[in-house]
N, C-alpha and C. Protein backbone atom coordinates (compact mmCIF):
# COMPACT_ATOMS: atom_id res chain seq x y z
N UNK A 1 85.13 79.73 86.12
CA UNK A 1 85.50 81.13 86.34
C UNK A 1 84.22 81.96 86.37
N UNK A 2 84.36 82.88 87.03
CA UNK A 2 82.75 83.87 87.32
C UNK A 2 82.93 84.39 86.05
N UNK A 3 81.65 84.81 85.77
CA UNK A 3 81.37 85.85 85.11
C UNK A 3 81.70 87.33 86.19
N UNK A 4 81.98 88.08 84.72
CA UNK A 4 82.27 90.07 85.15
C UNK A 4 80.41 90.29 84.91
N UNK A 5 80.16 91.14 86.67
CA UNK A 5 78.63 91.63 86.17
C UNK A 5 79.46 92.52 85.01
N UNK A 6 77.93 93.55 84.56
CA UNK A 6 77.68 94.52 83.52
C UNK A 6 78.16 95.60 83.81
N UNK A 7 78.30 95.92 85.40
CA UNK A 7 78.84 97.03 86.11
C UNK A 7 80.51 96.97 86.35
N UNK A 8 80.94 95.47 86.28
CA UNK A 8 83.20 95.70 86.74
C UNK A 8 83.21 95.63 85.20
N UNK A 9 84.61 96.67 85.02
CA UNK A 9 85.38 96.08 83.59
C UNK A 9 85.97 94.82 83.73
N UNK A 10 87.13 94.96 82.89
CA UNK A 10 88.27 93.71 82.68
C UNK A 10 89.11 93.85 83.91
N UNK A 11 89.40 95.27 84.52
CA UNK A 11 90.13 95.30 85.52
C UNK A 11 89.44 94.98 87.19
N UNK A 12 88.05 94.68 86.95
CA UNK A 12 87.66 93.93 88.38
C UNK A 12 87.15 95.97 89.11
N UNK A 13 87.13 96.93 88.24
CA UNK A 13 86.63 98.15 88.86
C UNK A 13 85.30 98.34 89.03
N UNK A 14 84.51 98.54 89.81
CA UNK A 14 82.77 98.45 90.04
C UNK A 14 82.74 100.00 88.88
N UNK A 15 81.87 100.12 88.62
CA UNK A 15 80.98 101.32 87.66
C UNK A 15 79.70 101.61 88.07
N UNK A 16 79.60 102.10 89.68
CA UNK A 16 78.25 101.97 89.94
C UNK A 16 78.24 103.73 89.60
N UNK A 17 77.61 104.43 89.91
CA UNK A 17 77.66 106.01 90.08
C UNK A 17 76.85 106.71 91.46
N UNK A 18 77.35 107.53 91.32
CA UNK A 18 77.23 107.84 93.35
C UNK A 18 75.93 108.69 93.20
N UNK A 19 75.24 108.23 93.84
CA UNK A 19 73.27 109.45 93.80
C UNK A 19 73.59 110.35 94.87
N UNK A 20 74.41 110.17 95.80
CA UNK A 20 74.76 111.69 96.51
C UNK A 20 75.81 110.83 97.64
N UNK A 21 76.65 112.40 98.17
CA UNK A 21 77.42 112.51 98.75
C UNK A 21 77.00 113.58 100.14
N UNK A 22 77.14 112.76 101.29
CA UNK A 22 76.57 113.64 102.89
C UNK A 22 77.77 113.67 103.75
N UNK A 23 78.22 115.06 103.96
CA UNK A 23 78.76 115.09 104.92
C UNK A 23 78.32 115.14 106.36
N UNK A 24 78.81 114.30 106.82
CA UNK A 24 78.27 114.33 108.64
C UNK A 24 78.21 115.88 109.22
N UNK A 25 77.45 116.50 110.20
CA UNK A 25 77.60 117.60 110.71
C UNK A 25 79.18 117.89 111.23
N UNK A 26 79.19 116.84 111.72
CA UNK A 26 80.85 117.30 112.61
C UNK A 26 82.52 117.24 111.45
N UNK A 27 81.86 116.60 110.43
CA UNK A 27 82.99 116.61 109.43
C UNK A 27 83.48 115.65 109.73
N UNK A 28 82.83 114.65 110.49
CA UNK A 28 83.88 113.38 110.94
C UNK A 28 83.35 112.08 109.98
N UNK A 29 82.72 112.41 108.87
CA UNK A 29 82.07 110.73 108.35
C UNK A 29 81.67 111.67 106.80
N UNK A 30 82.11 110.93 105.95
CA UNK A 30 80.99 110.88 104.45
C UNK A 30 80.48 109.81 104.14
N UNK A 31 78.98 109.88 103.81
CA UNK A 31 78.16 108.88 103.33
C UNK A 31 77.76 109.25 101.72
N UNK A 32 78.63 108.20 101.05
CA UNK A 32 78.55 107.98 99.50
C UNK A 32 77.47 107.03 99.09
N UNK A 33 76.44 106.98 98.95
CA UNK A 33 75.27 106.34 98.46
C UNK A 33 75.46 106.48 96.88
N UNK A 34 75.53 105.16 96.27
CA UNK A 34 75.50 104.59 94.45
C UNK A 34 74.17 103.99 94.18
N UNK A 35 74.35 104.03 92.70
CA UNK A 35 72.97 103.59 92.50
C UNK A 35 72.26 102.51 92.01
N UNK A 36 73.37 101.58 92.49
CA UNK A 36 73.31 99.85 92.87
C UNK A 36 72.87 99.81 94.19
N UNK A 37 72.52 100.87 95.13
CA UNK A 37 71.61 100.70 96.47
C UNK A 37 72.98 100.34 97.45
N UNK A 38 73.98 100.90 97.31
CA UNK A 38 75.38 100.40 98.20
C UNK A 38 75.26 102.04 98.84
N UNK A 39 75.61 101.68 100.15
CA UNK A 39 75.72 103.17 101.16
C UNK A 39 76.75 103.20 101.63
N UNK A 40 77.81 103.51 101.89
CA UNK A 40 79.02 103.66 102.55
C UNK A 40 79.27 104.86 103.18
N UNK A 41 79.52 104.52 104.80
CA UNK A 41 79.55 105.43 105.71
C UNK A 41 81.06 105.52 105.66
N UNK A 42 81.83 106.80 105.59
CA UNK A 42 83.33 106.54 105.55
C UNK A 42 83.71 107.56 106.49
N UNK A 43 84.41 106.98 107.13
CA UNK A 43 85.10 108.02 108.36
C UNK A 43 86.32 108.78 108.04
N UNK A 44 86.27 110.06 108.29
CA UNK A 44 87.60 111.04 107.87
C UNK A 44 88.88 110.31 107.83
N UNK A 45 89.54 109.69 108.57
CA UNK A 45 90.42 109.40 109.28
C UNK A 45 90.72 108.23 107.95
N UNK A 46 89.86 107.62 107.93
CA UNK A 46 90.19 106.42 106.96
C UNK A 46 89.72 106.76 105.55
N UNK A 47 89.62 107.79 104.90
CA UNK A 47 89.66 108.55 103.94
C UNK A 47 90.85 109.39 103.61
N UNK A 48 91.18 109.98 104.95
CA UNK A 48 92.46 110.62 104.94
C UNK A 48 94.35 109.73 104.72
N UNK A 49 93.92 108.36 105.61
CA UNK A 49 95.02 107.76 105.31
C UNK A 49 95.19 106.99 104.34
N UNK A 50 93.77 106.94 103.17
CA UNK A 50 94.00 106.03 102.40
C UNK A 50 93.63 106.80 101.16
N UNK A 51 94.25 108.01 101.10
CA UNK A 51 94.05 109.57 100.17
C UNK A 51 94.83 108.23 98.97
N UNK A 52 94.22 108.71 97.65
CA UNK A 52 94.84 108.81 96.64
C UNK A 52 96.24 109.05 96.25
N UNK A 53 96.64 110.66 97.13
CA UNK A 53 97.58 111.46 96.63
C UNK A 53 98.75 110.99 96.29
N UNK A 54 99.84 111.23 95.58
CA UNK A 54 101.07 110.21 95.75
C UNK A 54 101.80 110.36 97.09
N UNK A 55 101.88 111.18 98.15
CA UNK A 55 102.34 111.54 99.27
C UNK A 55 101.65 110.48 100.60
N UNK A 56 100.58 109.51 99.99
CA UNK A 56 100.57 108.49 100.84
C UNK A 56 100.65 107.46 99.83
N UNK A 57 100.09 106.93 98.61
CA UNK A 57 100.37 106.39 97.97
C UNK A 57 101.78 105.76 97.23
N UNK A 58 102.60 106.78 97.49
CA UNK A 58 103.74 106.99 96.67
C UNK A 58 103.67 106.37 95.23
N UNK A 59 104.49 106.51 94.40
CA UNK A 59 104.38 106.06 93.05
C UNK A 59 104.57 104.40 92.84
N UNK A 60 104.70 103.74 93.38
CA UNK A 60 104.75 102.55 93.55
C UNK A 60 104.33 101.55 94.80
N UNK A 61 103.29 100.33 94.85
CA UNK A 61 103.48 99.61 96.59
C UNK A 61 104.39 99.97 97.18
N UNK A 62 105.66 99.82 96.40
CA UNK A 62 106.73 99.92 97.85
C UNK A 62 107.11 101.61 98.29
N UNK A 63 106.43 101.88 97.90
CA UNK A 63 106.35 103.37 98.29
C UNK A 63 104.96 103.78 99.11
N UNK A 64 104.46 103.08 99.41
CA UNK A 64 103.06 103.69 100.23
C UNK A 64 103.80 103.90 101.50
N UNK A 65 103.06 104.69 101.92
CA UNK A 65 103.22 105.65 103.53
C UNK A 65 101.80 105.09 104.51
N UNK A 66 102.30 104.77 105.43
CA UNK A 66 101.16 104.38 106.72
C UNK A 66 101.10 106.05 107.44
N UNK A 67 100.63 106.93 107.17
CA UNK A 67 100.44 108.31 107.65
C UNK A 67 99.72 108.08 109.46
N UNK A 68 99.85 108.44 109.72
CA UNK A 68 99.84 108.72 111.93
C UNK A 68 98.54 109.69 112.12
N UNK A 69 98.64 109.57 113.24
CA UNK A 69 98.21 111.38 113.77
C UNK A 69 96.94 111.50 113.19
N UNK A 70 96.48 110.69 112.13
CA UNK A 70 94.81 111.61 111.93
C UNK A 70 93.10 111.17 112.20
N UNK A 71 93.59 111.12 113.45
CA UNK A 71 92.02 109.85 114.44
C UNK A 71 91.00 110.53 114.19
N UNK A 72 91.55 112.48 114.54
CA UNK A 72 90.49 113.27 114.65
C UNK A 72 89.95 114.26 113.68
N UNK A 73 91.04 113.75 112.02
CA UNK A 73 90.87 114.84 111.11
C UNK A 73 89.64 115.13 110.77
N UNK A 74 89.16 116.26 110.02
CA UNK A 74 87.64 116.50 109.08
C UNK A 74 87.79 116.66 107.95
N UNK A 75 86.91 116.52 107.19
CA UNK A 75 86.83 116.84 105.80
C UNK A 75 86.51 118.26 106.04
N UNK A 76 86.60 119.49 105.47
CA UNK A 76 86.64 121.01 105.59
C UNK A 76 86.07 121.17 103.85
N UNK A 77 86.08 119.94 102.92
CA UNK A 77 85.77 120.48 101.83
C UNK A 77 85.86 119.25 100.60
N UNK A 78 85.01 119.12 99.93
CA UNK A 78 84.43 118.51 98.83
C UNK A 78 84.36 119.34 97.75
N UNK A 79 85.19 119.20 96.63
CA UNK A 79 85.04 119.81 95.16
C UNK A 79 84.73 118.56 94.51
N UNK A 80 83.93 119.07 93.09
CA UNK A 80 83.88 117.88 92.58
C UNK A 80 85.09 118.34 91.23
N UNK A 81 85.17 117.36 90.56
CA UNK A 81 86.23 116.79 89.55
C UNK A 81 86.12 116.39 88.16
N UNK A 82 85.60 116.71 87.63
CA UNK A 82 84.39 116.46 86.40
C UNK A 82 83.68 115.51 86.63
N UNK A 83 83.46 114.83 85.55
CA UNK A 83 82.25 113.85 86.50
C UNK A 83 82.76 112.38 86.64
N UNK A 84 83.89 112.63 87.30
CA UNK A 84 84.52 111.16 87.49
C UNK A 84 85.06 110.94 89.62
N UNK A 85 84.98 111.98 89.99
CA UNK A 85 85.33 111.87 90.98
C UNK A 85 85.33 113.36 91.88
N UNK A 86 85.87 113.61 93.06
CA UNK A 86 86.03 114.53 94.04
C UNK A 86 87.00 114.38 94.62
N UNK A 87 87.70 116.10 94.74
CA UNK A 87 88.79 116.12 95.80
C UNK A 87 88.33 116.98 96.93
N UNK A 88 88.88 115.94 98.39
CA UNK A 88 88.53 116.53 99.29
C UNK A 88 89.48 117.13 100.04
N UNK A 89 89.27 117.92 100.85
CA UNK A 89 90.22 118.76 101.60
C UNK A 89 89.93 118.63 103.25
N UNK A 90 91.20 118.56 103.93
CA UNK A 90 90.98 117.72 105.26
C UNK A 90 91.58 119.02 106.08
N UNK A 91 91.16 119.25 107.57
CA UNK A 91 91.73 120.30 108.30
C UNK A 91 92.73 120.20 108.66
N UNK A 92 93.80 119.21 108.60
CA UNK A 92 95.62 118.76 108.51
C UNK A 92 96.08 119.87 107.35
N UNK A 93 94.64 120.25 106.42
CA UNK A 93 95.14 120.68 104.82
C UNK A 93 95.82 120.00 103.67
N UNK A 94 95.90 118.68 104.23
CA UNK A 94 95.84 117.76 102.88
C UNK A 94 94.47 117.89 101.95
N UNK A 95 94.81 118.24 100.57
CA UNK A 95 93.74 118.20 99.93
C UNK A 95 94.47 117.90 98.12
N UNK A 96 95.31 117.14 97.94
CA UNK A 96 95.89 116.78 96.69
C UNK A 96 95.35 115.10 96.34
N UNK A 97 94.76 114.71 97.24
CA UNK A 97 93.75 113.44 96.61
C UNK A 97 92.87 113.40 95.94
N UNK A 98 92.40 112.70 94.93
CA UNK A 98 91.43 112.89 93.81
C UNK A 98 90.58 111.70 94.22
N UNK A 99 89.81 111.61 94.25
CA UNK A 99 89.10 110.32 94.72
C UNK A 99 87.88 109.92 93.62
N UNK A 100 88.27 109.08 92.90
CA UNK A 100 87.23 108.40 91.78
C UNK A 100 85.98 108.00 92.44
N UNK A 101 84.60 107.78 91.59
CA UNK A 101 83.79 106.92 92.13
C UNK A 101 84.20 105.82 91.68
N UNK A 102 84.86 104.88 91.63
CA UNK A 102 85.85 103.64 91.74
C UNK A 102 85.97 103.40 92.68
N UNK A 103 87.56 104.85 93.04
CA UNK A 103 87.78 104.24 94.38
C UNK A 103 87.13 104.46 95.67
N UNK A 104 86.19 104.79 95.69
CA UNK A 104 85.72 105.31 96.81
C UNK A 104 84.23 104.21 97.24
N UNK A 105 83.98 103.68 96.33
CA UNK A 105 83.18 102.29 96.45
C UNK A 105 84.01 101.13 96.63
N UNK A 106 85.69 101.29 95.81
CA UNK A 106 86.52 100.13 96.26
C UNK A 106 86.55 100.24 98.07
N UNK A 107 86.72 102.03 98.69
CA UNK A 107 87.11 101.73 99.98
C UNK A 107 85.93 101.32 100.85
N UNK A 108 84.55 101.44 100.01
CA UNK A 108 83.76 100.87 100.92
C UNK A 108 83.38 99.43 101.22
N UNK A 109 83.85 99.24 99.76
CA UNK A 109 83.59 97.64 99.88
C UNK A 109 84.43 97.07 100.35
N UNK A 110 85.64 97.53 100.50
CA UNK A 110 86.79 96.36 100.94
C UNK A 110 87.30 97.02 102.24
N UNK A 111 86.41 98.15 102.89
CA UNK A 111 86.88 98.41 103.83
C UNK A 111 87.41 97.43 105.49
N UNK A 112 87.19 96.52 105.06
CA UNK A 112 87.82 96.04 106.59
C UNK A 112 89.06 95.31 106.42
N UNK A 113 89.26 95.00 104.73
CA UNK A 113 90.46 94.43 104.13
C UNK A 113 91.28 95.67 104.34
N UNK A 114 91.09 96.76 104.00
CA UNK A 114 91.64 98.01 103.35
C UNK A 114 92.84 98.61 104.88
N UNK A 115 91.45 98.76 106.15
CA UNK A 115 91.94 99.04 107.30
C UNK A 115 92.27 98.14 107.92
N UNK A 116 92.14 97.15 108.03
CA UNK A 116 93.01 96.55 108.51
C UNK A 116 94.53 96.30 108.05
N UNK A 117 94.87 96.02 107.03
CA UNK A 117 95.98 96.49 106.27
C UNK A 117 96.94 97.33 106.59
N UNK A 118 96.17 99.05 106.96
CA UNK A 118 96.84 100.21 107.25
C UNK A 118 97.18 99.84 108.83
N UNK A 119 96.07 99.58 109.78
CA UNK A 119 96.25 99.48 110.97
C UNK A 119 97.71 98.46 111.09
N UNK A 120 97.95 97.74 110.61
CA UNK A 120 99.32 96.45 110.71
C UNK A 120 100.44 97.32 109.95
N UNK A 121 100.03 98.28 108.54
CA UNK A 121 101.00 98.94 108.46
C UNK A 121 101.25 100.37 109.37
N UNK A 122 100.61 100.00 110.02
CA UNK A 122 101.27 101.83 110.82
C UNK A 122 101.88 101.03 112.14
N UNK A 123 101.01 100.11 112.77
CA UNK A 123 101.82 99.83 113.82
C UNK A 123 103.45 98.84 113.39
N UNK A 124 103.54 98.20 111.84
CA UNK A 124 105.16 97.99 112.10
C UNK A 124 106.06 99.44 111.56
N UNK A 125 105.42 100.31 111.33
CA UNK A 125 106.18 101.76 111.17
C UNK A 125 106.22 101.92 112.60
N UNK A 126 105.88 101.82 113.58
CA UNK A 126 105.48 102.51 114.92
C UNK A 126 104.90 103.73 114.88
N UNK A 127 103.83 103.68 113.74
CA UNK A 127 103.10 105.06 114.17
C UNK A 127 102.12 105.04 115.43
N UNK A 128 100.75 106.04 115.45
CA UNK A 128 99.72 106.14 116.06
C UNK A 128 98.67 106.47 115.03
N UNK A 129 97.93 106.06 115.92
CA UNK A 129 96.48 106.92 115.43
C UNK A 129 96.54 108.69 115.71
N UNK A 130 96.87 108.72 116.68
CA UNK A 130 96.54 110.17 117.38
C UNK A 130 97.53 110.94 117.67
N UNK A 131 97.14 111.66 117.54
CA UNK A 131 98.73 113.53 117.03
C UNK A 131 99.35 112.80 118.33
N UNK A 132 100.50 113.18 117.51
CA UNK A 132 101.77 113.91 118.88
C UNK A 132 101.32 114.80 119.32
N UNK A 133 101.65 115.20 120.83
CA UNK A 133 101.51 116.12 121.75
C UNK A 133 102.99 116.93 121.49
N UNK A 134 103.09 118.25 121.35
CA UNK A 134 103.96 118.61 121.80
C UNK A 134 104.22 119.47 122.91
């Protein structure tokens, strides 16, 4: 059995701490740099559908939501949260996600597990990526 580095608890959570947070000019990407030398470029869109909040999360797995429509969202806003995390605010106006530095190194690290995941769950919902037209 591996050893837990010095940085996961018992629950397998990294404990690195974030040396800064960049928003892209266009609002379309945050780059979370920790200070284990890990950079994660994260794109709105896949920040937005994989929000914390319970309104995609729901209170249980079988309650998560594959959310549609947000290819082209922005981040419009970064608060921080004491010193455990940030909530961001997206121009849809979702902004009830809390985002740990946990999870936000979990979505970088496991990001192709993570999206890919959503991508298989939105297409057996029959969502999209990209707004309805009306």
């Amino acid at each position: 059995m591996a050893e837990v580095s010095a940085v996961e608890s018992a629950t397998g959570r990294h404990h690195a701490w974030p040396t800064e947070l960049r928003l892209a000019a266009d609002r379309s990407r945050l780059t979370v740099s920790f200070d284990d030398g890990h950079i994660f470029a994260l794109d709105a869109e896949y920040l937005r559908v994989e929000s914390p909040s319970a309104e995609v999360q729901g209170h249980s797995p079988s309650e998560r939501k594959f959310i549609g429509g947000k290819r082209d969202v922005q981040v419009i806003g970064i608060d921080r949260v004491g010193h455990y995390a940030v909530r961001l605010s997206f121009d849809d106006l979702h902004s009830s996600g809390i985002y740990s530095w946990d999870y936000l190194y979990e979505l970088g690290r496991d990001h192709a597990v993570i999206w890919n995941r959503y991508l298989e769950g939105l297409a057996a919902a029959g969502g999209s990526r990209d707004r309805q037209r009306r």
